[in-house]
Protein backbone atom coordinates (compact mmCIF):
# COMPACT_ATOMS: atom_id res chain seq x y z
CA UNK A 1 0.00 0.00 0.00
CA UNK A 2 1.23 3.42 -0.76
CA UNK A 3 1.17 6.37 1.55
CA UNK A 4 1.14 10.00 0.78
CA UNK A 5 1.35 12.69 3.10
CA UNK A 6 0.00 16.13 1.83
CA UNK A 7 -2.52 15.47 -1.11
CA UNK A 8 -0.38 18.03 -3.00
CA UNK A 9 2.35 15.08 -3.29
CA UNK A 10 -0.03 12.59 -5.08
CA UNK A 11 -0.60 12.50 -9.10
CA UNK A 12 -3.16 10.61 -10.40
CA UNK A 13 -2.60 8.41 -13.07
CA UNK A 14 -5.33 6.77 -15.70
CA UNK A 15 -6.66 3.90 -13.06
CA UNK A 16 -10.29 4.59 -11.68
CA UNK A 17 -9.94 6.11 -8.03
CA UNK A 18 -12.45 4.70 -5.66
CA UNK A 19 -12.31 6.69 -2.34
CA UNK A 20 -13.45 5.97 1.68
CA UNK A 21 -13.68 9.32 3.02
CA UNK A 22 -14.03 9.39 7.19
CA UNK A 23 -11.34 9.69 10.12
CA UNK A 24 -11.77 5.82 10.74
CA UNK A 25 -10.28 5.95 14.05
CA UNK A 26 -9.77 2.36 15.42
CA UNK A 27 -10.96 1.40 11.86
CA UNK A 28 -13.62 -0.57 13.35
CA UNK A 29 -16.21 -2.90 11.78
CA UNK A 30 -18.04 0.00 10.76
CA UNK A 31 -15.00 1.40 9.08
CA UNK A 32 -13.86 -1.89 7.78
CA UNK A 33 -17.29 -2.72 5.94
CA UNK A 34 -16.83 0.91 4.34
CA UNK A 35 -13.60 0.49 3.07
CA UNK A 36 -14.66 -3.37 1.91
CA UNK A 37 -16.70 -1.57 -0.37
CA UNK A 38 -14.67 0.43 -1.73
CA UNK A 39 -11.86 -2.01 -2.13
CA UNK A 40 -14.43 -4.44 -4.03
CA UNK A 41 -15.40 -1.77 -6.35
CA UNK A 42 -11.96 -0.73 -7.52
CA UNK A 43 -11.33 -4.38 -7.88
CA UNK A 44 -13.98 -4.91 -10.27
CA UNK A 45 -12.71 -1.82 -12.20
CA UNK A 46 -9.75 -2.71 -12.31
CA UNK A 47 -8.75 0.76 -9.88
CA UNK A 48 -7.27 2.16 -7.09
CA UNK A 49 -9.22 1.67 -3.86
CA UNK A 50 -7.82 4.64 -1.70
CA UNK A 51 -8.81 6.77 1.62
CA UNK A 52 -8.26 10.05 2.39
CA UNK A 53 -7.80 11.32 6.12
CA UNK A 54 -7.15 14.61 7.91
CA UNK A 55 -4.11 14.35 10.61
CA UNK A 56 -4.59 15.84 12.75
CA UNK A 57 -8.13 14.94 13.88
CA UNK A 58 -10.09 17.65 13.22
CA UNK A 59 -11.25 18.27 16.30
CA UNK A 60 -7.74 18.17 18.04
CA UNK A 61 -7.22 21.35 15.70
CA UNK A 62 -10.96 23.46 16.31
CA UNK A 63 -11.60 22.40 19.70
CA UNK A 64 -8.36 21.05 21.35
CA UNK A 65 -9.72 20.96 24.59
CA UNK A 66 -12.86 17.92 23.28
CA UNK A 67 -10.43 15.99 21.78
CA UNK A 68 -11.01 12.32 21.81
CA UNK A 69 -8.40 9.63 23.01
CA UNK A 70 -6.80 7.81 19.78
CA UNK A 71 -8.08 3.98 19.55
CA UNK A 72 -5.11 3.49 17.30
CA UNK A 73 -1.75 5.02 15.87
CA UNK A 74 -1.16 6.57 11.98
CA UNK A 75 1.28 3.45 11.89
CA UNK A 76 -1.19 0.96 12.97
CA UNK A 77 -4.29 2.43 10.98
CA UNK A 78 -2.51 1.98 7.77
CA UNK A 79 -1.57 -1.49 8.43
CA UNK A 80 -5.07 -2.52 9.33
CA UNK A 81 -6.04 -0.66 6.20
CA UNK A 82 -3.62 -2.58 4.20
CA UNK A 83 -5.04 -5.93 4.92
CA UNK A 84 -7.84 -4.98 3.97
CA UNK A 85 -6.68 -4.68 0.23
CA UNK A 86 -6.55 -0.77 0.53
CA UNK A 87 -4.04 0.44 -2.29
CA UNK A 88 -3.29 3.97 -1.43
CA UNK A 89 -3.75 5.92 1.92
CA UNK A 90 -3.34 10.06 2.04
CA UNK A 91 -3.07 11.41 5.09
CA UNK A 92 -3.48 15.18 4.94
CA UNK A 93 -3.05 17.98 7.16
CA UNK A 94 -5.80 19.25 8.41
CA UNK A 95 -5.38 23.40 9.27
CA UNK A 96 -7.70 26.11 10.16
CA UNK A 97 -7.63 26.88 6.78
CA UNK A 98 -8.99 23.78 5.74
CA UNK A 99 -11.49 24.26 8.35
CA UNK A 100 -13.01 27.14 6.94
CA UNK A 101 -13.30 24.95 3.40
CA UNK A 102 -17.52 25.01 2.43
CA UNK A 103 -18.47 21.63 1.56
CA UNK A 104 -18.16 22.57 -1.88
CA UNK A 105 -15.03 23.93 -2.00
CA UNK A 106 -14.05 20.51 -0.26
CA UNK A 107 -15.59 18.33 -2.98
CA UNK A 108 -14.27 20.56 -5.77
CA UNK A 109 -10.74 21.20 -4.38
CA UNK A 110 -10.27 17.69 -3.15
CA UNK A 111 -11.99 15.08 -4.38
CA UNK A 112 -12.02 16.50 -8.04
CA UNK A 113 -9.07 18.94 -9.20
CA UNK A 114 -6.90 16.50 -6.85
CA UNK A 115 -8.20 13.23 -7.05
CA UNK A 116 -10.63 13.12 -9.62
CA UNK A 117 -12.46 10.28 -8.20
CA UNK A 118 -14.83 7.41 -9.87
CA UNK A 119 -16.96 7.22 -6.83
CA UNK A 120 -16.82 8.04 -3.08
CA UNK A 121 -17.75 6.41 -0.11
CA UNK A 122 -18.60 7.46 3.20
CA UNK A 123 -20.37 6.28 6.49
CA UNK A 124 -24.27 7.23 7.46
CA UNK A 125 -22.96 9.75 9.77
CA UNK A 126 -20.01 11.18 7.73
CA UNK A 127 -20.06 15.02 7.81
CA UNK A 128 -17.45 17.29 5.97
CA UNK A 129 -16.95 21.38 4.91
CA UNK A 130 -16.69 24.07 7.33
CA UNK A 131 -18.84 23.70 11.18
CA UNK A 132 -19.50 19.73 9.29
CA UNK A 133 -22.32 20.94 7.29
CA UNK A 134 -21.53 18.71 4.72
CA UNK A 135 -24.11 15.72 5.23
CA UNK A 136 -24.11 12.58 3.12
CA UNK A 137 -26.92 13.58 1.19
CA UNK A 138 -25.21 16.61 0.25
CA UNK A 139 -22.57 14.31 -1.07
CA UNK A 140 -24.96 12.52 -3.09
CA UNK A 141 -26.44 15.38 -5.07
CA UNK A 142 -22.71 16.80 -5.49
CA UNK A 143 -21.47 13.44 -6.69
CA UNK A 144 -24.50 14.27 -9.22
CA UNK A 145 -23.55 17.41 -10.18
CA UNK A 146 -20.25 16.66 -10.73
CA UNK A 147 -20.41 13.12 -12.32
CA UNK A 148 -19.03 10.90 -9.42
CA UNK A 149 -20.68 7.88 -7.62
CA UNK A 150 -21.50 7.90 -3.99
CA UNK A 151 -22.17 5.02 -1.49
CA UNK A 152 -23.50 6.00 1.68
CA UNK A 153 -23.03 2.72 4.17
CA UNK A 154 -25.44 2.39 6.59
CA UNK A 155 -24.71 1.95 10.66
CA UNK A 156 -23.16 -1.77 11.68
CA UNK A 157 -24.65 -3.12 14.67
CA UNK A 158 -22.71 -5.47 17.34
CA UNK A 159 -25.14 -6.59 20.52
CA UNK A 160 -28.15 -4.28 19.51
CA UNK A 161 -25.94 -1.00 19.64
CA UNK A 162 -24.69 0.61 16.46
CA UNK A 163 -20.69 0.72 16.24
CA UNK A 164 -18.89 3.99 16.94
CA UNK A 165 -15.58 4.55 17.97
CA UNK A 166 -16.78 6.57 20.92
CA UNK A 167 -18.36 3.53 22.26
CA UNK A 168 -15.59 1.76 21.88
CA UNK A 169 -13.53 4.61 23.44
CA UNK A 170 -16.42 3.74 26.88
CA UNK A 171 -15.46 0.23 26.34
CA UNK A 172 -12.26 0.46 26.92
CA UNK A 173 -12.44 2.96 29.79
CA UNK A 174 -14.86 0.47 31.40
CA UNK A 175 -12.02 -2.40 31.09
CA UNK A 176 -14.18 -4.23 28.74
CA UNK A 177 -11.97 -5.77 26.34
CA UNK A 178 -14.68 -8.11 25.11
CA UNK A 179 -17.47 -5.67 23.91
CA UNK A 180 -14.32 -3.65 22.64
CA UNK A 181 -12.93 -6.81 20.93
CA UNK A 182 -16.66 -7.04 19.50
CA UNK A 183 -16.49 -3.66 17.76
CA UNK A 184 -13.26 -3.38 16.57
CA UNK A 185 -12.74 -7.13 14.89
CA UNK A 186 -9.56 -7.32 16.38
CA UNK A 187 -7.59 -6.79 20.30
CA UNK A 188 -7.30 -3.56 21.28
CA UNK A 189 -3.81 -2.79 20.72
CA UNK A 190 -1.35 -0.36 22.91
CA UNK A 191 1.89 0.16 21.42
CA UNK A 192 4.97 2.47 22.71
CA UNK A 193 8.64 2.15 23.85
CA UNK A 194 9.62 0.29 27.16
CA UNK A 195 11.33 3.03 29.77
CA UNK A 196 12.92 2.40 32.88
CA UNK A 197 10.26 2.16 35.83
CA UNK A 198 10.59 1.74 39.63
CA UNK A 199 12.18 -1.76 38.85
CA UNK A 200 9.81 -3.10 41.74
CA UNK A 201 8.34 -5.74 40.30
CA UNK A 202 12.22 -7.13 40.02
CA UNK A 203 12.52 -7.20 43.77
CA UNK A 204 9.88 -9.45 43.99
CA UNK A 205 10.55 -11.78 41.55
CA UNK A 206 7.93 -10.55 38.72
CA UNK A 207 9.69 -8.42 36.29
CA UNK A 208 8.04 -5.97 34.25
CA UNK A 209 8.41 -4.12 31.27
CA UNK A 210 7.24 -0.40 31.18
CA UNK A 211 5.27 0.87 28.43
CA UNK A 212 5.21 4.40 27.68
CA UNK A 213 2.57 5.41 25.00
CA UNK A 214 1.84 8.53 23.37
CA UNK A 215 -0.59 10.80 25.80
CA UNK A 216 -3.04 10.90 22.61
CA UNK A 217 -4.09 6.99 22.75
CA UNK A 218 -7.00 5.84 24.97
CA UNK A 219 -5.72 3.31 27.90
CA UNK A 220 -7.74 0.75 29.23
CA UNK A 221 -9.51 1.68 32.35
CA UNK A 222 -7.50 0.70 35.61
CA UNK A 223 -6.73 -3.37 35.94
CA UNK A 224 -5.06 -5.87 35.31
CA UNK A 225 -5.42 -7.55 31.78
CA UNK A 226 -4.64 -10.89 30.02
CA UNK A 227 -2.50 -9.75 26.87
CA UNK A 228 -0.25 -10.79 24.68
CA UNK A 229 3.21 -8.79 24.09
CA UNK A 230 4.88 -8.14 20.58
CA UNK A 231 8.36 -7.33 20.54
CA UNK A 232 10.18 -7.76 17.21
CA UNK A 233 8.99 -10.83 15.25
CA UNK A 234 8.27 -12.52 18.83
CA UNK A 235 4.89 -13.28 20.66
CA UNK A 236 4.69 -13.36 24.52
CA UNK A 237 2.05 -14.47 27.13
CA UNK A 238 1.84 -11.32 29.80
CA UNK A 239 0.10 -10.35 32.34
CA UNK A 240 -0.66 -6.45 32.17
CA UNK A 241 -1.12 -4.01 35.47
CA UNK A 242 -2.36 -0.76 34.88
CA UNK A 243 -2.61 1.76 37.30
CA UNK A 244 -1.37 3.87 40.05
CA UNK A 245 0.11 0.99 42.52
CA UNK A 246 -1.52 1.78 45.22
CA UNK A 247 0.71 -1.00 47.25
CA UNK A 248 3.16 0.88 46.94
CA UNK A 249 2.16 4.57 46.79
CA UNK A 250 -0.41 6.87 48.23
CA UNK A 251 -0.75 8.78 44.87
CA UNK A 252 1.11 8.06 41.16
CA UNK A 253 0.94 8.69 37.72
CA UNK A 254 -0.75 6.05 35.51
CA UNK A 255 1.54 3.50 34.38
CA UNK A 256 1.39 0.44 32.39
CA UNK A 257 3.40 -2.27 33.27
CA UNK A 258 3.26 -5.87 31.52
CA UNK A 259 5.18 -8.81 32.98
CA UNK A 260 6.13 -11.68 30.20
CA UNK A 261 5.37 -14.89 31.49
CA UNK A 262 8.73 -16.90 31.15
CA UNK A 263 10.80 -14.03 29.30
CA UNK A 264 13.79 -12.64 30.90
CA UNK A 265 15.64 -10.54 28.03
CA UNK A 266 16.15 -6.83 28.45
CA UNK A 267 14.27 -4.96 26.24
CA UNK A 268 14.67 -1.29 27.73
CA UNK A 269 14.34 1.42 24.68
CA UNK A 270 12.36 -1.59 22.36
CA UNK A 271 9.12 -1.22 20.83
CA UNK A 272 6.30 -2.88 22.31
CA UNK A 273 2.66 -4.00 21.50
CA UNK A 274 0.39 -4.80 23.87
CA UNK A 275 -2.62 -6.99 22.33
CA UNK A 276 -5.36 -7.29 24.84
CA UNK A 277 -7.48 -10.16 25.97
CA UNK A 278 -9.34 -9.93 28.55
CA UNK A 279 -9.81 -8.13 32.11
CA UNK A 280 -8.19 -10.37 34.51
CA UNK A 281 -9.61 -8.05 37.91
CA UNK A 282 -9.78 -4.78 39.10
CA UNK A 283 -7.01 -2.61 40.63
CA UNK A 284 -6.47 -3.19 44.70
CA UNK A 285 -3.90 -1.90 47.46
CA UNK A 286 -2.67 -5.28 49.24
CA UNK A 287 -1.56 -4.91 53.06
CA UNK A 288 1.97 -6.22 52.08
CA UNK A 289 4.33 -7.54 49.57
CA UNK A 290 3.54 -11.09 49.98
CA UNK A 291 -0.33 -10.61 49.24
CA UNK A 292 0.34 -8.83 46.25
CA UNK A 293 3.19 -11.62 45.05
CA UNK A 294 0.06 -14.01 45.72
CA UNK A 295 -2.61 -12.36 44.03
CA UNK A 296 0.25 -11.66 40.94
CA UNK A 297 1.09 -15.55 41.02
CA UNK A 298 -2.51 -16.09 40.43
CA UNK A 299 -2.90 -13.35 37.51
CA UNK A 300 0.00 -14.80 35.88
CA UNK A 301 -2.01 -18.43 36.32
CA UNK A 302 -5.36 -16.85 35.18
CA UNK A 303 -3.88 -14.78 32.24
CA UNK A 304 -2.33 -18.85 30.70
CA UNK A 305 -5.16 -20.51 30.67
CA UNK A 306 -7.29 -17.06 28.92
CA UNK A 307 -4.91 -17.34 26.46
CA UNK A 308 -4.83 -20.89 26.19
CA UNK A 309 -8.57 -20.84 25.89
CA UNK A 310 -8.68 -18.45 22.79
């Protein structure tokens, strides 16, 4: 798949461009049935299924303070979107300039003069142009004004509730890998370079690697999780504590600290992904060390035989 940053960068060539417009953060089952389409339909046309996305999100930049926590990285959106036979993804700034775009202006500068697109595709809810007047019926009569095919793909429901990435986004706060897992089609994924922690959990004989993430992605709610660890090509049971150790300390900074079950390399400065599982229990303060290397014991136990059961 090819990526372009700045829409100015990309030329067009003869192939037929069939675009997925939308943010598609956590590129959920919602998002992934939307760019399905789109993929199929270049296919058939022998074309180029692309997507074009604003980076920032667009909030971040007109209302910094509402921004929402990031289900997943740039990096790992574009390699979810590549296996799902996307060919080319643009990321493109998005400015206050490009804010104050009318929905016209967006479809003429954009998905015309620049792209010059076969057909577009966006979700039920998609809104676009300056304040989001843009609507996907608007779309559809400027896709007929202008000669270009729109799909508009309706809501995907999961349990009775319609897939959003703000309920995932309550899923995850709640610790609910399951209903999160349900929604996205995959784990939810942390990912971030181990730093030096306390070096506690070496003292008592569970060592654990500390992941520092970008302050943009949404954690998991406070707990201790069933995961599985990525580091390089290799795939580790762990056991995952996040949390303010309250054990230990009165009041501290969130921290995420995963402890891989039979691993004993160092890996300080590596990249890391977390994959998670399942919620193993909530957060406690134990009166002493030896509860806590317990209650970790059986964790470690409990998180085996989740994964062994997947």
């Amino acid at each position: 798949m090819q990526i372009v940053r700045e829409i100015e960068n990309f030329k067009p060539g003869a192939e037929p461009i069939y675009l997925a417009l939308g943010n598609f953060d956590g590129l959920h089952k919602g998002h992934q049935k939307l760019i399905n389409e789109a993929v199929a339909a270049a296919r058939n046309d022998n074309g180029i299924a692309a997507a074009f996305v604003f980076e920032p999100h667009p909030i971040k930049v007109l209302f910094p303070e509402r921004a929402p926590k990031l289900l997943v990285t740039a990096q790992h959106k574009a390699e979810l979107m590549e296996k799902l036979g996307l060919n080319l993804l643009i990321y493109n700034s998005f400015t206050l300039a490009i804010s104050k775009c009318t929905p016209e202006e967006f479809v003429q500068n954009i998905l015309i003069n620049k792209l010059n697109i076969t057909q577009a595709f966006a979700g039920f809810n998609y809104t676009f142009g300056h304040r989001g007047t843009g609507t996907p019926e608007l779309l559809q009569e400027l896709g007929k004004k202008h000669g270009f095919g729109v799909k508009i793909i309706p809501p995907v429901e999961v349990n009775g509730q319609v897939v959003s990435s703000s309920l995932i986004r309550k899923a995850l706060d709640a610790g609910d890998i399951k209903q999160s897992r349900a929604m996205l089609g995959y784990d939810p994924m942390l990912e971030g370079q181990v730093i030096e922690g306390e070096q506690k959990g070496r003292t008592i004989g569970f060592p654990t690697a500390n992941l520092g993430v970008s302050s943009e992605l949404n954690v998991p709610g406070k707990g201790v999780y069933a995961a599985r660890a990525q580091i390089g090509d290799g795939i580790f049971q762990a056991v995952v504590n996040i949390g303010s150790k309250p054990t230990f300390h009165e009041e501290y900074p969130i921290s995420i600290e995963a402890h891989l079950i039979d691993f004993h390399d160092d890996i300080y400065g590596e990249k890391m992904r977390l994959f998670f599982i399942d919620k193993i229990r909530d957060e406690r303060r134990f009166n002493n060390v030896e509860e806590l290397v317990g209650q970790i014991t059986r964790d470690r136990d409990r998180a085996k035989q989740i994964a062994a059961g997947q």
